[in-house]
Structure formats: C-alpha cells, structure tokens
PDB file of N, CA and C in Angstrom:
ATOM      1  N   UNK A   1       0.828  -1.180   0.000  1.00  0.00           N
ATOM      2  CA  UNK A   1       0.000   0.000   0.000  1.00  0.00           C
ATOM      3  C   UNK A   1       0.876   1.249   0.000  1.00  0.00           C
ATOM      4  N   UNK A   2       1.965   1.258   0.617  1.00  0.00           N
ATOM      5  CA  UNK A   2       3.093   2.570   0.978  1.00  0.00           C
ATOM      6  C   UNK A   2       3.840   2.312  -0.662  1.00  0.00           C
ATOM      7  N   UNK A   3       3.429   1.404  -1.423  1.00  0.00           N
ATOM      8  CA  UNK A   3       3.979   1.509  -3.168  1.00  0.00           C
ATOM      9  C   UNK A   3       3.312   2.359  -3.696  1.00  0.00           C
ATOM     10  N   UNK A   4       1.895   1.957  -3.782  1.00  0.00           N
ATOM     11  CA  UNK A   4       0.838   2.780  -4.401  1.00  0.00           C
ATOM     12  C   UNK A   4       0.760   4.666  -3.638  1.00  0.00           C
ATOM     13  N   UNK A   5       0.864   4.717  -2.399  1.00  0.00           N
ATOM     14  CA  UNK A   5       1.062   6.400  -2.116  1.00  0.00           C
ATOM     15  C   UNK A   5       2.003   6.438  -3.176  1.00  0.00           C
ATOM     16  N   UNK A   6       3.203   5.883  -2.980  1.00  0.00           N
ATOM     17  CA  UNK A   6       3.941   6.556  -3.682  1.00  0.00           C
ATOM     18  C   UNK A   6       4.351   6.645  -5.463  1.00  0.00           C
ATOM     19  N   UNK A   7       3.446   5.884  -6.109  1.00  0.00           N
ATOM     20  CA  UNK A   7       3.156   5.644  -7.262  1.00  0.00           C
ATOM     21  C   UNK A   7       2.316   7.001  -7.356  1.00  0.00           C
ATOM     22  N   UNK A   8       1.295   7.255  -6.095  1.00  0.00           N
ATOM     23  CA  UNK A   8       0.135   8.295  -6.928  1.00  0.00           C
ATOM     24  C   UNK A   8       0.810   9.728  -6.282  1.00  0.00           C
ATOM     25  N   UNK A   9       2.300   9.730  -5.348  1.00  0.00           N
ATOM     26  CA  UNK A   9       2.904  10.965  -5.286  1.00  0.00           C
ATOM     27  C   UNK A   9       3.815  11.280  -6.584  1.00  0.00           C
ATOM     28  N   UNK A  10       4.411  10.726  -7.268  1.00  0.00           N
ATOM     29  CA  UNK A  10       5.274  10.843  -8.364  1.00  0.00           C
ATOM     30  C   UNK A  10       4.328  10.765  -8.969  1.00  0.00           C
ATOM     31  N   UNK A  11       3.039  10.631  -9.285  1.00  0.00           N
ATOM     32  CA  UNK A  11       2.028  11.414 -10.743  1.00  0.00           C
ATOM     33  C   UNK A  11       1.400  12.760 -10.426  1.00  0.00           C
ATOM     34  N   UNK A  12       1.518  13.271  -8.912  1.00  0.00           N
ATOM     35  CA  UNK A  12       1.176  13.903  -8.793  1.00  0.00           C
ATOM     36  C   UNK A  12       2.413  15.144  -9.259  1.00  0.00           C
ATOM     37  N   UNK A  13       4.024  14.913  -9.048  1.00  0.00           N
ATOM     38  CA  UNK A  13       4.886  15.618  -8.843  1.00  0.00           C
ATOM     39  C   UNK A  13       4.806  15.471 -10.252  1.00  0.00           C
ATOM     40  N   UNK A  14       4.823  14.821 -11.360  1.00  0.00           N
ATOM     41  CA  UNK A  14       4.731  15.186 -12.654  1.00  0.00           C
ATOM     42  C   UNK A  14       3.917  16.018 -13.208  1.00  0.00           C
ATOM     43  N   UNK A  15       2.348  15.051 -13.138  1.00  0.00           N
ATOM     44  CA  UNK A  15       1.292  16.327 -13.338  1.00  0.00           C
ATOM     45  C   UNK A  15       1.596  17.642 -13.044  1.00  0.00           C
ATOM     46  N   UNK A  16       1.949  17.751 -11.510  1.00  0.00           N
ATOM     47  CA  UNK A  16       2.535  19.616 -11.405  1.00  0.00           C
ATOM     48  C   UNK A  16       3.346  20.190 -11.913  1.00  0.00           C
ATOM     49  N   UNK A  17       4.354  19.421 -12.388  1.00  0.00           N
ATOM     50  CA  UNK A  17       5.878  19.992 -13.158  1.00  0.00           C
ATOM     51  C   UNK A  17       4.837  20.297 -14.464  1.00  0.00           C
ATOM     52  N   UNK A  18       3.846  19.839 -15.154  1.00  0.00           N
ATOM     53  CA  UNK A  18       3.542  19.823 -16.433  1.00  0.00           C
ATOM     54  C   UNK A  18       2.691  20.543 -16.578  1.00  0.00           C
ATOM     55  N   UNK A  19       1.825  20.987 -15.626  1.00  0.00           N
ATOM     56  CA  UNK A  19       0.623  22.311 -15.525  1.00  0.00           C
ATOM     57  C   UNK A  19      -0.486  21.245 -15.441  1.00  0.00           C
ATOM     58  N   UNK A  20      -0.611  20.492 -15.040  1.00  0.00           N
ATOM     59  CA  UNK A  20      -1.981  19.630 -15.130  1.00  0.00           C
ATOM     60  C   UNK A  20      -2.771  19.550 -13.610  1.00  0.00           C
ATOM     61  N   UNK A  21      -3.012  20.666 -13.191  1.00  0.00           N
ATOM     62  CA  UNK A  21      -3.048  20.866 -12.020  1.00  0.00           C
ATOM     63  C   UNK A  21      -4.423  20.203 -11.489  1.00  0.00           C
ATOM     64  N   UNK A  22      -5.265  19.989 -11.713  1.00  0.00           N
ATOM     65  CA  UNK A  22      -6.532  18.933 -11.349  1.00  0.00           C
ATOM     66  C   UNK A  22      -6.386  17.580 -11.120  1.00  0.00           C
ATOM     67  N   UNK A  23      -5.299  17.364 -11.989  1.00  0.00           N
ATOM     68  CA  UNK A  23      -4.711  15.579 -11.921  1.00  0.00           C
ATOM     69  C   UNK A  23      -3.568  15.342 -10.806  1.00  0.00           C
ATOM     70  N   UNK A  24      -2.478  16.421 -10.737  1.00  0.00           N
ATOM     71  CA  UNK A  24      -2.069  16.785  -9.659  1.00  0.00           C
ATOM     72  C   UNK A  24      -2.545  16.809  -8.680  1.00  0.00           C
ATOM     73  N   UNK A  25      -3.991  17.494  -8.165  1.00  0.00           N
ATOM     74  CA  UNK A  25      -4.563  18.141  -6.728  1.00  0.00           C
ATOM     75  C   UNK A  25      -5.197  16.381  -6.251  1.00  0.00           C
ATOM     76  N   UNK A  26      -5.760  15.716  -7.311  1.00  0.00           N
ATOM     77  CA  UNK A  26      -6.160  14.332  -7.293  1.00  0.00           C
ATOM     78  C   UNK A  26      -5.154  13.440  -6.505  1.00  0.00           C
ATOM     79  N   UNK A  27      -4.561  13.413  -7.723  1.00  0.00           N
ATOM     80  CA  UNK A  27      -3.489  12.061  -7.365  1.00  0.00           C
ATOM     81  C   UNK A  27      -2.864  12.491  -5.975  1.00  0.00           C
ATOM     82  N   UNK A  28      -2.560  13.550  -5.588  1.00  0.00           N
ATOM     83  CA  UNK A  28      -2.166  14.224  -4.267  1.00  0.00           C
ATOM     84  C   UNK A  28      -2.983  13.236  -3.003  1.00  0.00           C
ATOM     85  N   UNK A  29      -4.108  13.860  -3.326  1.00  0.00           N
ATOM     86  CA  UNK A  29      -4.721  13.589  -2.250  1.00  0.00           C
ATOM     87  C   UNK A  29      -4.806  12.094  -2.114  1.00  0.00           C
ATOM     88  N   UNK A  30      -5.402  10.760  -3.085  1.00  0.00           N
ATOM     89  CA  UNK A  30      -5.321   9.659  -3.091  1.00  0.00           C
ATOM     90  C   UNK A  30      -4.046   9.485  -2.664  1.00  0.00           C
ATOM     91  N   UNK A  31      -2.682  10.216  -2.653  1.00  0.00           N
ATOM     92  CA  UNK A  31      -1.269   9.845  -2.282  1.00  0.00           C
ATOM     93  C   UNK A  31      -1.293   9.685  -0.646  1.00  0.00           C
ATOM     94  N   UNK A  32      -2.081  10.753  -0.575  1.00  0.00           N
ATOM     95  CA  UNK A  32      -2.345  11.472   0.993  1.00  0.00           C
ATOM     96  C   UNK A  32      -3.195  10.125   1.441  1.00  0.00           C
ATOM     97  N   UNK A  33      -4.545   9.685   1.087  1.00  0.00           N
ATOM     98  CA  UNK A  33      -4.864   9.219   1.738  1.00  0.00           C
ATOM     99  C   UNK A  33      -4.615   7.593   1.999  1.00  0.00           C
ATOM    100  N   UNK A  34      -3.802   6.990   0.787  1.00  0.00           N
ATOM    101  CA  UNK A  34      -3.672   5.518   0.760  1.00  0.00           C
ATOM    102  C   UNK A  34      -2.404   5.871   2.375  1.00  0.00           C
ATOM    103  N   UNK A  35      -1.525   6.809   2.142  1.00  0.00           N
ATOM    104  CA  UNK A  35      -0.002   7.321   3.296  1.00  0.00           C
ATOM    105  C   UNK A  35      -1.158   6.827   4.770  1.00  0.00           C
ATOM    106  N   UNK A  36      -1.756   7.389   4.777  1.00  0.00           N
ATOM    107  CA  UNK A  36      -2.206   7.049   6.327  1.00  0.00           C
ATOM    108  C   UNK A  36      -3.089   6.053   6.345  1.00  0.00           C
ATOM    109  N   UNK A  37      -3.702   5.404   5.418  1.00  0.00           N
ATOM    110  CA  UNK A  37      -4.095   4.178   5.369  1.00  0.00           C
ATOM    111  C   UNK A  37      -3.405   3.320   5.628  1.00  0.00           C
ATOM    112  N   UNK A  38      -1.838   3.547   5.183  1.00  0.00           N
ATOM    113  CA  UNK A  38      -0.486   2.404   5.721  1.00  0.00           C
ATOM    114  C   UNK A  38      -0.309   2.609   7.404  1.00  0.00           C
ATOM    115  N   UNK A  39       0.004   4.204   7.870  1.00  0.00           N
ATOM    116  CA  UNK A  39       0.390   4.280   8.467  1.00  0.00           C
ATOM    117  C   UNK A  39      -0.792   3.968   9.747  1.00  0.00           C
ATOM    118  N   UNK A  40      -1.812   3.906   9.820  1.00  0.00           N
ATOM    119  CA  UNK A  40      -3.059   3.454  10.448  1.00  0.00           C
ATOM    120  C   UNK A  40      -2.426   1.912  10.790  1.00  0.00           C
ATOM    121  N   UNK A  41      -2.344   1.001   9.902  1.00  0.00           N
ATOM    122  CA  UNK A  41      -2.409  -0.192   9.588  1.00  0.00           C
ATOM    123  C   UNK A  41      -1.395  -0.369  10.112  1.00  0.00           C
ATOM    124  N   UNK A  42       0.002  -0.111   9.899  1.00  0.00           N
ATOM    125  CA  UNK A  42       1.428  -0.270  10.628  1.00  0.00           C
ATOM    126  C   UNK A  42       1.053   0.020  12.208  1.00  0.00           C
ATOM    127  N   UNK A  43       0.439   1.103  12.579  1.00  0.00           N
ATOM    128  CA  UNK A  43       0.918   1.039  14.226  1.00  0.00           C
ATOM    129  C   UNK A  43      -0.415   0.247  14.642  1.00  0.00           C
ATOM    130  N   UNK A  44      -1.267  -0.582  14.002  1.00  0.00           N
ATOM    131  CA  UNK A  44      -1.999  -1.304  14.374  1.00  0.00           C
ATOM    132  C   UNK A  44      -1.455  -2.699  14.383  1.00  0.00           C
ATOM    133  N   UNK A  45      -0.627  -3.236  13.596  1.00  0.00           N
ATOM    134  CA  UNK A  45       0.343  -4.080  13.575  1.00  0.00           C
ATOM    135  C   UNK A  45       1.204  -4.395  14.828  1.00  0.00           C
ATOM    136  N   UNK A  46       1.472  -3.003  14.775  1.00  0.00           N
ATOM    137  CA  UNK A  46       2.900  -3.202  16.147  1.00  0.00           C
ATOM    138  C   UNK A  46       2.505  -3.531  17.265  1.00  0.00           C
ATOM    139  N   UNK A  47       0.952  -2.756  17.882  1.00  0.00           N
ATOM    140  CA  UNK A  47       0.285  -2.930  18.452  1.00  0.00           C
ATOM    141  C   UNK A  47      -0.170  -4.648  19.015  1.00  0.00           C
ATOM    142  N   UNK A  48      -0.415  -5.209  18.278  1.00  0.00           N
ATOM    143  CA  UNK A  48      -1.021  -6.432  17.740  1.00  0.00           C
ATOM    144  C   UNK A  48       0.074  -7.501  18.305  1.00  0.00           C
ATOM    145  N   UNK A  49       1.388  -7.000  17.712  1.00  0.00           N
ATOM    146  CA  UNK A  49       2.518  -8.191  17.813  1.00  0.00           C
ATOM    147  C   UNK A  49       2.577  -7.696  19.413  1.00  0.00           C
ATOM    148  N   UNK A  50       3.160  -6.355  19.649  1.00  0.00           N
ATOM    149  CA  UNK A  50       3.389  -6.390  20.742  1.00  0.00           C
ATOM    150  C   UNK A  50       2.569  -7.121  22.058  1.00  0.00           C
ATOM    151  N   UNK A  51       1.460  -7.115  21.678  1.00  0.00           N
ATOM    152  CA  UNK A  51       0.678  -7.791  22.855  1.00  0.00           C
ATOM    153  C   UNK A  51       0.331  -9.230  22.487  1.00  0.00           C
ATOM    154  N   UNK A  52       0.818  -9.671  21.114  1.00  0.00           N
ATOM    155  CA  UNK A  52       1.389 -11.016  21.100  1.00  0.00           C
ATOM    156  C   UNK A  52       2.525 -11.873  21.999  1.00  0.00           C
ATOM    157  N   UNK A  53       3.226 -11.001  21.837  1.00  0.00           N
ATOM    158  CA  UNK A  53       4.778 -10.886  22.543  1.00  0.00           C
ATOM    159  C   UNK A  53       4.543 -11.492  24.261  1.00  0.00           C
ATOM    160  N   UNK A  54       3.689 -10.653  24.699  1.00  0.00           N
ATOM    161  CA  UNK A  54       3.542 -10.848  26.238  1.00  0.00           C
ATOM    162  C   UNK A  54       2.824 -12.384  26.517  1.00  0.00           C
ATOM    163  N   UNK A  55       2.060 -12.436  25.893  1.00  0.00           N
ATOM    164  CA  UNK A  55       1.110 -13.698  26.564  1.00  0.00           C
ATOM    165  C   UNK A  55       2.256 -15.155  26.531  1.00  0.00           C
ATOM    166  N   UNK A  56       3.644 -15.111  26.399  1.00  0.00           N
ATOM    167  CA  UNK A  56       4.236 -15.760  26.201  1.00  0.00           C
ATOM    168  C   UNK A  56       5.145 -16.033  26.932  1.00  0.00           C
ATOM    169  N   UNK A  57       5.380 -17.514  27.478  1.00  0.00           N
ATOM    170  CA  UNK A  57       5.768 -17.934  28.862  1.00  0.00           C
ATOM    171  C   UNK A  57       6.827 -17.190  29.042  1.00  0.00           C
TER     172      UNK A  57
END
C-alpha cells in the first residue's frame, strides 16, 4: 500500500511539473490518503505483535 502512495505521489509531482493541475490536486490527495491508510495499519500491527509478545511464557 506505501507503493501505491507513492506511485500516486510521483504522478502527482509530474502532473505539477507539467501544468496539469486537477490531476495533480487528485493524485495528491489519493497519495495522501492511501499514506495514512499504511500508516493506520502499521501502528496497528505493532500494536497487535506487541501484545502477542507478552502472553508468552
């Protein structure tokens, strides 16, 4: 998922270099929102193991 942010941040950094500024403001934001969709998911992870970790003799 942290591929795809960054697949739709480098179309966004093109689109802007190129004047395509609607496809830019887009892909931005889908960049933006898949980024904390990972980062949601990662400290829910750590979370997860960590209290895996304990129940263990």
């Amino acid at each position: 998922m942290l591929y795809y942010a960054l697949v739709f941040f480098i179309i966004a950094v093109i689109a802007g270099v190129f004047g395509f500024l609607g496809i830019a403001a887009a892909a931005a934001g889908i960049a933006k929102i898949l980024f904390f969709i990972f980062l949601v998911l990662f400290i829910v992870s750590l979370i997860m193991c960590m209290a895996g970790r304990r129940r263990l003799p």
